[in-house]
C-alpha atoms as a PDB file:
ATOM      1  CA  UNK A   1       9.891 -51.290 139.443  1.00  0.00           C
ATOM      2  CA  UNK A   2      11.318 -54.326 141.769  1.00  0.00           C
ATOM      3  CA  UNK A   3       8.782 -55.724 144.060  1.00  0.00           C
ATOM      4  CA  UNK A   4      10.336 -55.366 147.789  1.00  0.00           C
ATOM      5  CA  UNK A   5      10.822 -57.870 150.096  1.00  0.00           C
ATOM      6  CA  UNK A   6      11.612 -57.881 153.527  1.00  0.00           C
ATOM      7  CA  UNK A   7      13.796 -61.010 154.969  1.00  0.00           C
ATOM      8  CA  UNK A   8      13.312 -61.381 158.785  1.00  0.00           C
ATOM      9  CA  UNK A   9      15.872 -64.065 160.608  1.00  0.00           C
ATOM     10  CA  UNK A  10      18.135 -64.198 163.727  1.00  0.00           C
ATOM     11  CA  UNK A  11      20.931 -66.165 161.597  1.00  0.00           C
ATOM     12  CA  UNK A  12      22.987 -63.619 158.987  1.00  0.00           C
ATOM     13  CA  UNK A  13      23.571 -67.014 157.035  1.00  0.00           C
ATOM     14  CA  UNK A  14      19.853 -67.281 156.238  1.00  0.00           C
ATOM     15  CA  UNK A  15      19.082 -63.729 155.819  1.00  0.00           C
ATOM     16  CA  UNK A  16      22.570 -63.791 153.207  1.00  0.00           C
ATOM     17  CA  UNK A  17      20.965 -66.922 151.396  1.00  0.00           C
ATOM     18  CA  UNK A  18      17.761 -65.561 151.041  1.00  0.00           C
ATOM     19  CA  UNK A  19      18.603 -62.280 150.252  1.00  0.00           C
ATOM     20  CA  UNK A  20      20.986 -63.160 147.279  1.00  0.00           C
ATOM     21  CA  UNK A  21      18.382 -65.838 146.049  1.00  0.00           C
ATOM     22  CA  UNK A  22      15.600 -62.834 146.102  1.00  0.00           C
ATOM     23  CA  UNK A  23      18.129 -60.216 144.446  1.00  0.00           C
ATOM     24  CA  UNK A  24      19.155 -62.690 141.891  1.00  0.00           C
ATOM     25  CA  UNK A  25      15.343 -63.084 140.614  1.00  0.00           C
ATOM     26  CA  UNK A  26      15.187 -59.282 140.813  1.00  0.00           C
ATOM     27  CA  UNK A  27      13.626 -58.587 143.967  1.00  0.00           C
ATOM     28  CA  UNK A  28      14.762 -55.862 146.375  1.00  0.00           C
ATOM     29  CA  UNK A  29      15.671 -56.658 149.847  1.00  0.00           C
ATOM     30  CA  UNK A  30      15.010 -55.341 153.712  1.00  0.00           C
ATOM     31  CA  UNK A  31      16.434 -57.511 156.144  1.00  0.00           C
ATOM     32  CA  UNK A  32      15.568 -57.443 159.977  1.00  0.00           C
ATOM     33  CA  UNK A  33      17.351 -59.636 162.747  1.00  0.00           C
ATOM     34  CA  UNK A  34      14.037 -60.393 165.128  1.00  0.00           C
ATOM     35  CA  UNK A  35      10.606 -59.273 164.787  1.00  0.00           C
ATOM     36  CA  UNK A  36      11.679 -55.355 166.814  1.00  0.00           C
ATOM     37  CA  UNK A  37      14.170 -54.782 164.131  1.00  0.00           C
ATOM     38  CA  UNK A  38      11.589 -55.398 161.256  1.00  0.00           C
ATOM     39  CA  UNK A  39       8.921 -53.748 162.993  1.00  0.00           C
ATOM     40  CA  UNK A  40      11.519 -50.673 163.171  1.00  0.00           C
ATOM     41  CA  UNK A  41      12.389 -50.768 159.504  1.00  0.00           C
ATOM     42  CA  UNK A  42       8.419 -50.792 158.613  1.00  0.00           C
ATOM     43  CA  UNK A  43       7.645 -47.301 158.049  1.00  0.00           C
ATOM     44  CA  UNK A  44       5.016 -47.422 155.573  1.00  0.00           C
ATOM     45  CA  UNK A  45       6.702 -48.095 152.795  1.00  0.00           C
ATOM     46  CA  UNK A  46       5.635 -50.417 150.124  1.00  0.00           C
ATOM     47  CA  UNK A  47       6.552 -54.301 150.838  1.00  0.00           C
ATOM     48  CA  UNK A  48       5.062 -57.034 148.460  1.00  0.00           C
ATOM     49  CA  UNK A  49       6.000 -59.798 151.107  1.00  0.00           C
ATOM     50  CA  UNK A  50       7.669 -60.716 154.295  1.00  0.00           C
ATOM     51  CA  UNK A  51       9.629 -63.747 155.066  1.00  0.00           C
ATOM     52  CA  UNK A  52       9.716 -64.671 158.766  1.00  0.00           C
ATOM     53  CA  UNK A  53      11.709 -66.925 161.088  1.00  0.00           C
ATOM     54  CA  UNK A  54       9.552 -68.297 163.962  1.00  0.00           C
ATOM     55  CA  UNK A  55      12.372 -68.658 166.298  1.00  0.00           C
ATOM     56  CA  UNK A  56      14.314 -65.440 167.121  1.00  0.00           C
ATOM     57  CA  UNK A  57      15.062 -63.524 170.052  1.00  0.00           C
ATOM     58  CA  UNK A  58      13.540 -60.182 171.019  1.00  0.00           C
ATOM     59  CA  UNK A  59      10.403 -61.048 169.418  1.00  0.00           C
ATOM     60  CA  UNK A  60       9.272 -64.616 167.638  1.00  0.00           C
ATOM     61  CA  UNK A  61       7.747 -64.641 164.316  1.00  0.00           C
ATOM     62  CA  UNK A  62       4.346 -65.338 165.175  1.00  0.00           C
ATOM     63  CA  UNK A  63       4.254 -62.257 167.764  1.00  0.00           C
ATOM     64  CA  UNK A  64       5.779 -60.508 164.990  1.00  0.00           C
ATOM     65  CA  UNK A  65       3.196 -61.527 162.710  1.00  0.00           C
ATOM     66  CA  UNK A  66       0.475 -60.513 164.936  1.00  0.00           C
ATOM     67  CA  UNK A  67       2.162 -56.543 165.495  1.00  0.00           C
ATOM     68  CA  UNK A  68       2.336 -56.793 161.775  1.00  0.00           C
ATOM     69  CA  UNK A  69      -1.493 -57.131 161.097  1.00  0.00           C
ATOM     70  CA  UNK A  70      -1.991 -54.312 163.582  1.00  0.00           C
ATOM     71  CA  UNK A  71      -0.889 -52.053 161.161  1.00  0.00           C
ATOM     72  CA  UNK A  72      -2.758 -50.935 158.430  1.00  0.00           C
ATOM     73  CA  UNK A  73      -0.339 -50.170 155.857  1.00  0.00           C
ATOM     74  CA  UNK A  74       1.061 -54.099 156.296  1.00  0.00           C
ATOM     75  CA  UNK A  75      -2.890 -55.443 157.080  1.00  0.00           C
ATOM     76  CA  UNK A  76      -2.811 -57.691 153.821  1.00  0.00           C
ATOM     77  CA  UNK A  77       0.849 -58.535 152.924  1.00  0.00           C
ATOM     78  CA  UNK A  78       1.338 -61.910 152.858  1.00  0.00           C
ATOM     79  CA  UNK A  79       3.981 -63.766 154.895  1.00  0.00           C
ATOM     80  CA  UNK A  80       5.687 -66.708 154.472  1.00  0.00           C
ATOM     81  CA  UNK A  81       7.203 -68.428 157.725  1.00  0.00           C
ATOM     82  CA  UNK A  82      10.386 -69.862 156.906  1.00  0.00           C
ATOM     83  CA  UNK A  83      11.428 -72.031 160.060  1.00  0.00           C
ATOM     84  CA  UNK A  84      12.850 -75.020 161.614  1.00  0.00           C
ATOM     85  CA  UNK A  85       9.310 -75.813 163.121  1.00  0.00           C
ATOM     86  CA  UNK A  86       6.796 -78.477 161.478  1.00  0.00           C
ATOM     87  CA  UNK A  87       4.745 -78.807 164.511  1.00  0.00           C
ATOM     88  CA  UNK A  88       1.338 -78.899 163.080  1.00  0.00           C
ATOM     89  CA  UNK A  89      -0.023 -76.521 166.518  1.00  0.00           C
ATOM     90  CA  UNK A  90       2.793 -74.410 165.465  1.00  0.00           C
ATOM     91  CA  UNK A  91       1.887 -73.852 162.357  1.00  0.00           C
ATOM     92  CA  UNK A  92      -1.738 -73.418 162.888  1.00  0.00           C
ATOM     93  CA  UNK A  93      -0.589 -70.669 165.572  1.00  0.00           C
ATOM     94  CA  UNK A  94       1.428 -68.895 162.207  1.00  0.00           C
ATOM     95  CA  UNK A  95      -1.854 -69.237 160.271  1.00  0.00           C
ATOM     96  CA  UNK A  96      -3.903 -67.582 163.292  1.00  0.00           C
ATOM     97  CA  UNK A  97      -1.939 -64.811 163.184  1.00  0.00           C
ATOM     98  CA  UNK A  98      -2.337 -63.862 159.437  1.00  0.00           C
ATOM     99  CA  UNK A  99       1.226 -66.230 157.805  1.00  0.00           C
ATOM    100  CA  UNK A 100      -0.066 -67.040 154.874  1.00  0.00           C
ATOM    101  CA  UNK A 101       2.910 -69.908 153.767  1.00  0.00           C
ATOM    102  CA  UNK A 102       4.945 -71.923 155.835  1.00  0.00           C
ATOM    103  CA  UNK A 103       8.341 -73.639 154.355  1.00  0.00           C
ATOM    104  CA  UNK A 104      10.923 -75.799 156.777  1.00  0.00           C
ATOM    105  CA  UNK A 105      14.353 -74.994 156.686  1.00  0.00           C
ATOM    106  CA  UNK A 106      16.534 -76.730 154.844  1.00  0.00           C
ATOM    107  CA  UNK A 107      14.965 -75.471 151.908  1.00  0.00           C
ATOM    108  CA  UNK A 108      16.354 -75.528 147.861  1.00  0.00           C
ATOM    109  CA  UNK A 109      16.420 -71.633 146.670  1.00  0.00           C
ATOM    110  CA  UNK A 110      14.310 -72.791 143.786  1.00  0.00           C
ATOM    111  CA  UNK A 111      11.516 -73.886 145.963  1.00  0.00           C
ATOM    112  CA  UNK A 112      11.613 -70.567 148.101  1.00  0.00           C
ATOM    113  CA  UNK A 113      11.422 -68.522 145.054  1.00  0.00           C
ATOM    114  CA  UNK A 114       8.690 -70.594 143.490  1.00  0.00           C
ATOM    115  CA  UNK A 115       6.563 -70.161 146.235  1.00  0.00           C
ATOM    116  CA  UNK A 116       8.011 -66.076 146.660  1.00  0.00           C
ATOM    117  CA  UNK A 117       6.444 -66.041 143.054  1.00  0.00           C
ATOM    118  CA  UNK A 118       2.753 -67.267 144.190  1.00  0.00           C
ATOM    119  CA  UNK A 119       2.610 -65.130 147.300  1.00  0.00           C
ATOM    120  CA  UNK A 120       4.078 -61.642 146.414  1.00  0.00           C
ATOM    121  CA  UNK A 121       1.465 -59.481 146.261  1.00  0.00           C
ATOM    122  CA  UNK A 122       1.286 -56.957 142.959  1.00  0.00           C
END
């Protein structure tokens, strides 16, 4: 069975270039525009990892983060911030609130999936 993924990003373009990286290497796909969306589309059901934007409207990634690790069913699935932001506060504000990765946009497919490959959780 395909581990699932959920791809969280204001910009379609991202979310699109994720998403068909991640489908291509046989992942399924849940994509949320801002951190309300996702939280929405969380009911519970199994997802092996989430890949967040920091900056989005509605709700940033790192208060999305922190909602996340509220709940118990997502308590211990890893997240990997995908971003703009190399601020080294920033990123130690995406590790306080449970992101486990952090990768600056641009990025190569390859390298997302490579690290996709050492995060998703069984």
């Amino acid at each position: 069975m395909a581990k699932t993924i959920m791809v969280v990003d204001d910009s379609l373009s991202i979310r699109q270039v994720v998403s068909i990286a991640l489908k291509q290497a046989g992942y399924d796909v849940i994509e949320g525009v801002d951190g309300v969306d996702a939280l929405a589309k969380l009911t519970g059901q199994k997802v092996n990892l989430i890949i967040s934007d920091v900056n989005m409207p509605n709700m940033d990634g790192i208060t999305f983060v922190k909602e996340l690790k509220t709940r118990a069913a997502y308590k211990f699935t890893p997240v990997l911030m995908l971003t703009t932001e190399s601020q080294e506060d920033k990123k130690a504000q995406g590790q306080a609130a449970g992101a486990r990765a952090w990768m600056v946009k641009p990025f190569k497919p390859d390298t997302l999936l490579a690290a996709v490959q050492k995060l998703v959780m069984p």
